[in-house]
Protein backbone atom coordinates (compact mmCIF):
# COMPACT_ATOMS: atom_id res chain seq x y z
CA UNK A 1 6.66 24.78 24.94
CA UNK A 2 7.65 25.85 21.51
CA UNK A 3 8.71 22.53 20.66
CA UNK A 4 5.06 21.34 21.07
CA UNK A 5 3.71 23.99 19.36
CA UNK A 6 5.66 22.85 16.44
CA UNK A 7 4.93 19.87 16.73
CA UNK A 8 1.38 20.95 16.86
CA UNK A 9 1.69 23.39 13.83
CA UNK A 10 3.86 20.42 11.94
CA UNK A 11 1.29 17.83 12.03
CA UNK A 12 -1.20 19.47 9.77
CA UNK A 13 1.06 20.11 7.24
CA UNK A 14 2.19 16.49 7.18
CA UNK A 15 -1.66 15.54 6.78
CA UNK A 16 -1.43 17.73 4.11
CA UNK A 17 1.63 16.69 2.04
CA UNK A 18 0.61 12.92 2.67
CA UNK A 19 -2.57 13.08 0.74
CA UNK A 20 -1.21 14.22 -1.91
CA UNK A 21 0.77 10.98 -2.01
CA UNK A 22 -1.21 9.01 -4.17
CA UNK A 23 0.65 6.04 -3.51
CA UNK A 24 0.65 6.88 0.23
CA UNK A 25 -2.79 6.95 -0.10
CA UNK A 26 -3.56 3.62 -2.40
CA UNK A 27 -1.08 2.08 0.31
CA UNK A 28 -3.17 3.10 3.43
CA UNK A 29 -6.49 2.37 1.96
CA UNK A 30 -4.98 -1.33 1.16
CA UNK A 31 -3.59 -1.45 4.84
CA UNK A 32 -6.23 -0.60 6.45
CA UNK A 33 -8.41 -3.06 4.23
CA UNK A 34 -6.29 -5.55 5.51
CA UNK A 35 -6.02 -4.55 9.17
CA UNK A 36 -9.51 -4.62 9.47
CA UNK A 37 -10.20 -7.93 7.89
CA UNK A 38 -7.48 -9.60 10.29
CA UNK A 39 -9.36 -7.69 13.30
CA UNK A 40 -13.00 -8.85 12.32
CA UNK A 41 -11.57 -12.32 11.16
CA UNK A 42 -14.40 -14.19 12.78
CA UNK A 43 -16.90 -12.78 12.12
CA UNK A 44 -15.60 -12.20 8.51
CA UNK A 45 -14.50 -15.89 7.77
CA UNK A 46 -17.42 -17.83 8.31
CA UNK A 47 -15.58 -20.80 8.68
CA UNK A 48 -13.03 -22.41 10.99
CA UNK A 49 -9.26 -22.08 9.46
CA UNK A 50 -8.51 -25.18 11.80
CA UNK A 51 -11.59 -27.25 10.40
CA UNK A 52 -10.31 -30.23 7.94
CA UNK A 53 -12.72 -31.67 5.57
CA UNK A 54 -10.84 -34.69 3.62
CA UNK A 55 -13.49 -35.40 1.47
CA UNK A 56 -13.57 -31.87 0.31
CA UNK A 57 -9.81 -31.40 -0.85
CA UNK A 58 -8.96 -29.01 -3.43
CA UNK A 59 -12.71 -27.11 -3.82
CA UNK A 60 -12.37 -24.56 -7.09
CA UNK A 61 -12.86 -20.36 -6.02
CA UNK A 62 -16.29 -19.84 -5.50
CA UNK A 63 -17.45 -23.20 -3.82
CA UNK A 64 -20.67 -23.13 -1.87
CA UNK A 65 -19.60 -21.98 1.63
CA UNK A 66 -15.78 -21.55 0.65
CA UNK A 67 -14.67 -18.34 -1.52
CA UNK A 68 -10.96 -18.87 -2.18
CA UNK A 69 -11.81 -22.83 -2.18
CA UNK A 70 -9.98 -25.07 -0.01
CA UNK A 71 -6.45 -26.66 0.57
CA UNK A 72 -5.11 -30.00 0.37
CA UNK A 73 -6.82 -31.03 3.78
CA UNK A 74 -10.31 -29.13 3.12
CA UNK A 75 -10.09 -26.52 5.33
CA UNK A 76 -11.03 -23.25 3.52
CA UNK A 77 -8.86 -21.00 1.95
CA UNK A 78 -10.16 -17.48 2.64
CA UNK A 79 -10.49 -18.28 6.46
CA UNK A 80 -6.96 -19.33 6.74
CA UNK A 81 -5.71 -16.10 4.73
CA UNK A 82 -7.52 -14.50 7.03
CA UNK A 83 -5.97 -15.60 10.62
CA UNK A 84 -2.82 -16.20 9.28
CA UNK A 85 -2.67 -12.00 7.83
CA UNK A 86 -3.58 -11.79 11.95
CA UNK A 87 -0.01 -14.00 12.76
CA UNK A 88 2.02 -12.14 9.59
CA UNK A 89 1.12 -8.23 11.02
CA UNK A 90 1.57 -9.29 14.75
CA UNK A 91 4.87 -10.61 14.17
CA UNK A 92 6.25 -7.50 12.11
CA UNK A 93 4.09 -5.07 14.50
CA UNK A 94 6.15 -6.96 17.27
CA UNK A 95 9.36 -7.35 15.19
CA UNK A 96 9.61 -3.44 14.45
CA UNK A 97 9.12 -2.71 17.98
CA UNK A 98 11.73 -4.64 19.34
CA UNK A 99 14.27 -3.74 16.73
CA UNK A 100 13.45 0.01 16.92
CA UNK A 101 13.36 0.09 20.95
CA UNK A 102 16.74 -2.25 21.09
CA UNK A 103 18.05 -0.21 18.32
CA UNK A 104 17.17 3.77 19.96
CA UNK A 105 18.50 3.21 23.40
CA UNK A 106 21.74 2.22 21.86
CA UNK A 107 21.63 4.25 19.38
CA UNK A 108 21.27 7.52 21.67
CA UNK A 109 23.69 6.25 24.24
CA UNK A 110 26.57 5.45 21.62
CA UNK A 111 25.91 9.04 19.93
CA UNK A 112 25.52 10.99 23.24
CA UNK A 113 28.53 9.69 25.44
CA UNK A 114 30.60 8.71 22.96
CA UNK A 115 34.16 7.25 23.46
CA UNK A 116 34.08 3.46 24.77
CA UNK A 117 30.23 3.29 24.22
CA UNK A 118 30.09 4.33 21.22
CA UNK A 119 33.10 1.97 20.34
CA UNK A 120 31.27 -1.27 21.82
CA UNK A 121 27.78 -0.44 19.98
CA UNK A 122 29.42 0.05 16.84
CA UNK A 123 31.45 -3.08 16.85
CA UNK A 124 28.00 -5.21 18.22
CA UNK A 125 26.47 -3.34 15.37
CA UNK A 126 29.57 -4.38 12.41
CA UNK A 127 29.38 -7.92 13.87
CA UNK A 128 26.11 -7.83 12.82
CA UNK A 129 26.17 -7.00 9.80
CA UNK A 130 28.84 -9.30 9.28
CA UNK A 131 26.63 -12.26 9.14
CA UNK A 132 24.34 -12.90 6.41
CA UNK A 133 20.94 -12.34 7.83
CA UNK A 134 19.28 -15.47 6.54
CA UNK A 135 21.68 -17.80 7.71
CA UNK A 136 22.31 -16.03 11.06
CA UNK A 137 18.34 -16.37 11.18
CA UNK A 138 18.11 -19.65 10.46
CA UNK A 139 20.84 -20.72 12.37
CA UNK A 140 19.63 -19.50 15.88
CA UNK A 141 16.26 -20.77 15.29
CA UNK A 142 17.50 -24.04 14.38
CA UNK A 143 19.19 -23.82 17.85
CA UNK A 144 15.94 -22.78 19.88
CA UNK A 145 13.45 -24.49 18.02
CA UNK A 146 10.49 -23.33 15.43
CA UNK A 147 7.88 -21.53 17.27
CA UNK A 148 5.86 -18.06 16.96
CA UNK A 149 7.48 -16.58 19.89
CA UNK A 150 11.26 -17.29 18.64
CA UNK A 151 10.88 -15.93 15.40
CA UNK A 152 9.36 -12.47 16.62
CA UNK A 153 12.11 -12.12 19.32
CA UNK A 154 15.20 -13.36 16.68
CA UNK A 155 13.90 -10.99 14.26
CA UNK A 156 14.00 -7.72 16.20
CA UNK A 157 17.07 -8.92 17.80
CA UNK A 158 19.17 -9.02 14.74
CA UNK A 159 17.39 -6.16 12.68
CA UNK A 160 18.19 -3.25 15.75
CA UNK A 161 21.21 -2.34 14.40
CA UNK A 162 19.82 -0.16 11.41
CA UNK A 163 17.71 1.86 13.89
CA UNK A 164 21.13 2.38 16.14
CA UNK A 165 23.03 3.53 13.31
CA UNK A 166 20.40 5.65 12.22
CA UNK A 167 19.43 7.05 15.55
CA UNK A 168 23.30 7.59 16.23
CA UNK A 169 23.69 9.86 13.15
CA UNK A 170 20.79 11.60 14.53
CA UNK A 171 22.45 12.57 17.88
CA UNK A 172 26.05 13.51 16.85
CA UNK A 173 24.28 16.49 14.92
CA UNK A 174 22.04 17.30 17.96
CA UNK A 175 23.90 17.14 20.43
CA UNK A 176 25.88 19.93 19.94
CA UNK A 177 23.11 22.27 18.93
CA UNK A 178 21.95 25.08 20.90
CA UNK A 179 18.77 23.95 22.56
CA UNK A 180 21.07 20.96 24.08
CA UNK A 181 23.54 23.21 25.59
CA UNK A 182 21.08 25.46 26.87
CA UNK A 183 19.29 22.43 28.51
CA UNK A 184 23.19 21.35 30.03
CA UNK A 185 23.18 25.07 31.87
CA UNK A 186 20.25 24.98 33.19
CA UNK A 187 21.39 21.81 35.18
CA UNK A 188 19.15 19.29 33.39
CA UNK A 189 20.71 15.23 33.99
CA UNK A 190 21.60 13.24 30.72
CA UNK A 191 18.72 11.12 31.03
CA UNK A 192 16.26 14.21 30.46
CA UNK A 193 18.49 15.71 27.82
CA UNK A 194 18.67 12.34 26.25
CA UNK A 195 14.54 11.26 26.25
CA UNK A 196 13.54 15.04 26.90
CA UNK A 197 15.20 17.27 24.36
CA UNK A 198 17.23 14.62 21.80
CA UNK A 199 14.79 11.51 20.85
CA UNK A 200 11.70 14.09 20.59
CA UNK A 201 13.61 15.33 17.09
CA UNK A 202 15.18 12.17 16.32
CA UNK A 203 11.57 10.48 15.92
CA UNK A 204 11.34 11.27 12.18
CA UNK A 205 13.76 9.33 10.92
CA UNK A 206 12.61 6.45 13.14
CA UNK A 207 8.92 6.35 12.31
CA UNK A 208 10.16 6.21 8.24
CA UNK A 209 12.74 3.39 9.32
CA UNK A 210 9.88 1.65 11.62
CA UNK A 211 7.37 1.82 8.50
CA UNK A 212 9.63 0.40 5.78
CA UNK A 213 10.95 -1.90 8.29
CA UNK A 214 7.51 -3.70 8.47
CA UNK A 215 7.48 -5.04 5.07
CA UNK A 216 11.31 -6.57 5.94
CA UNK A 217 10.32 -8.24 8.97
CA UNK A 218 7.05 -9.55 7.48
CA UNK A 219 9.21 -11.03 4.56
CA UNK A 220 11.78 -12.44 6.41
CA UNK A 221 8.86 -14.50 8.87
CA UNK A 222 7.72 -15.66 5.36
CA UNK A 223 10.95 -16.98 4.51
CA UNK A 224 11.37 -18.42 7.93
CA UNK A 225 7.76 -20.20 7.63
CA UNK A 226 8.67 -21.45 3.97
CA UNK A 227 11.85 -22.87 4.79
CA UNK A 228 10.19 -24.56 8.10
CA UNK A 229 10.95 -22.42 10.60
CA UNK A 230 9.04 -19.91 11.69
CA UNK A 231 5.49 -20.56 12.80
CA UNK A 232 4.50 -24.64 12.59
CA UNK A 233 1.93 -25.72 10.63
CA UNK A 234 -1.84 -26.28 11.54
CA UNK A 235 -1.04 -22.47 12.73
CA UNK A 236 -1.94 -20.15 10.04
CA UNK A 237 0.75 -17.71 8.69
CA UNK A 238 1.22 -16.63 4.83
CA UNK A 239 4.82 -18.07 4.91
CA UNK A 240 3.76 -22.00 5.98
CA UNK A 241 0.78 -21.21 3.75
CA UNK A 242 3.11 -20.90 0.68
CA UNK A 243 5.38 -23.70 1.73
CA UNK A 244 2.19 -26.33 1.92
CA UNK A 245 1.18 -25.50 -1.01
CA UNK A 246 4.68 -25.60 -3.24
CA UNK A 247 4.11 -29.75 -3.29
CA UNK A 248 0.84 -28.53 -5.25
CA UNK A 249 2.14 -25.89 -7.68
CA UNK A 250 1.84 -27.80 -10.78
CA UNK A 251 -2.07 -29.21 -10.23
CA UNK A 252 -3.55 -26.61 -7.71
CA UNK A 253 -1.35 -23.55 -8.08
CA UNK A 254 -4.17 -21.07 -6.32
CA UNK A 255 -2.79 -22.79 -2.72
CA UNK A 256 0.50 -20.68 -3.26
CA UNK A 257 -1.11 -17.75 -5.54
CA UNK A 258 -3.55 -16.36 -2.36
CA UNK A 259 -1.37 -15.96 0.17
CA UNK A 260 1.61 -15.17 -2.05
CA UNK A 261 -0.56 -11.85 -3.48
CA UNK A 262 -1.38 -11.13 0.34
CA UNK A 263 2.24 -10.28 0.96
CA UNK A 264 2.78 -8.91 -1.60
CA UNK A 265 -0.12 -6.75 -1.57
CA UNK A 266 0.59 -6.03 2.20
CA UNK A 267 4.38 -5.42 1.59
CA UNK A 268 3.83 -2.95 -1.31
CA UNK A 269 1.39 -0.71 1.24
CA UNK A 270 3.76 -0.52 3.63
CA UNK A 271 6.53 0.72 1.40
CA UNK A 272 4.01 3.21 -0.52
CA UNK A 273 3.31 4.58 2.93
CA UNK A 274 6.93 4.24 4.17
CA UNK A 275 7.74 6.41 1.14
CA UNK A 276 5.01 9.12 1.20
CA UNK A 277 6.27 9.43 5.17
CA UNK A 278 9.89 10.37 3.92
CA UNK A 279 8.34 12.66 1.43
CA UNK A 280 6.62 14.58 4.02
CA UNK A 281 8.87 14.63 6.71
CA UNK A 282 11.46 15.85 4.41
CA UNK A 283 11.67 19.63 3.95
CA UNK A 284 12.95 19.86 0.65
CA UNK A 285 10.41 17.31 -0.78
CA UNK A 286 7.36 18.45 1.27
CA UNK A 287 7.51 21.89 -0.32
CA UNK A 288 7.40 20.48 -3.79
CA UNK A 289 4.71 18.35 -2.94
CA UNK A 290 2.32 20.99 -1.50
């Protein structure tokens, strides 16, 4: 009980300390911009992203019927930013939550029982990290194949070891504090101690590593889909968006300019918010912030 009621007490003063992050703030306006564009995409784009028009290739900005113009097949530009922001947030929403399930239910077993757990998680998590992530990326998807579904699943599969370190850390100080052993007297099994009484005040840490591990994981499908690997083409995604249009750069650089300033755009308010949530959820900043 007086956990929640800190919890309860805790969450207005967060509020608080967040909005007066004016990044934090300039970040969630811009998210939430975007998020709702992607969610109302047609009804916003007024045209079909899958739609080719060859004898209406390369249309300037401000075209009749086509804002942003339209790409080297004719289909138009602001519709296709559109669906494809819809592919780019699904696949880091999707990413993150893999990684940072994958990554807490190791992380709290390897920090609660310790000895041979711990060991194995913590050598799965150096082997890793031994690899470069790029090529261990591109490697395994050049093994399974291109497709939506592979790059979300590779993704949180190789990034879950930052949330098990982190979440590890977390329980090697908790477990030996007070409200633990009281919970061991009182007869309660591991599994409650673990979920019940540990992971409730290990979720900080996670929520930060979660929201600047959005921007990473939308990135790295970018990378994927410029390098021809991540999600195939007449799909919609910023990454393949940028790659079409690099045979264009010279003559029609806009083709690589819109989606390019969507990510970045997109990346930058994740990390402003990713930032103002480590501000607030950190004592010693939060009080020089109120």
């Amino acid at each position: 009980m007086a956990d929640a009621q800190r919890r309860r007490i805790a969450i207005p003063r967060l509020l608080r300390v967040f909005m007066r992050h004016r990044l934090g703030i300039v970040g969630a306006l811009l998210l939430l911009g975007f998020i709702l564009l992607v969610i109302f995409a047609p009804f916003v784009a007024g045209a079909d992203p899958y739609k080719m028009d060859l004898g209406g290739v390369f249309q300037p900005a401000g075209s009749p019927g086509h804002i942003l113009g339209t790409d080297n097949y004719g289909r138009d530009t602001f519709s296709r930013l559109l669906f494809g922001g819809r592919t780019s947030l699904l696949i880091g929403i999707v990413v993150v939550a893999l990684a940072a399930v994958l990554g807490t239910v190791l992380g709290l077993l390897a920090g609660f029982y310790g000895g041979w757990v711990d060991f194995t998680v913590m050598r799965l998590v150096e082997v890793f990290y031994a690899f470069p992530f790029l090529i261990l990326v591109i490697a395994v998807m050049a093994i399974l194949g291109p497709s939506i579904f592979n790059v979300m699943w590779v993704l949180g599969l190789v990034n879950w070891p930052s949330y098990a370190r982190l979440v590890r850390g977390q329980v090697l100080s908790l477990k030996k504090t007070e409200f633990v052993q009281a919970a061991r007297t009182t007869g309660a099994r591991d599994a409650r101690i673990i979920f019940r009484h540990i992971m409730p005040n290990s979720i900080t840490p996670i929520i930060v590593q979660a929201t600047l591990g959005m921007p990473s994981a939308i990135l790295s499908s970018a990378a994927l889909g410029f390098l021809g690997f991540g999600v195939q083409p007449p799909t919609p995604e910023w990454g393949n968006m940028v790659n079409e249009g690099k045979d264009f750069i010279l003559l029609h650089p806009e083709m690589i300019l819109w989606p390019g300033l969507c990510i970045l755009i997109v990346v930058l308010s994740f990390n402003f918010i990713g930032d103002a949530l480590r501000d607030s959820m950190d004592p010693r900043l939060s009080r020089q912030l109120r």
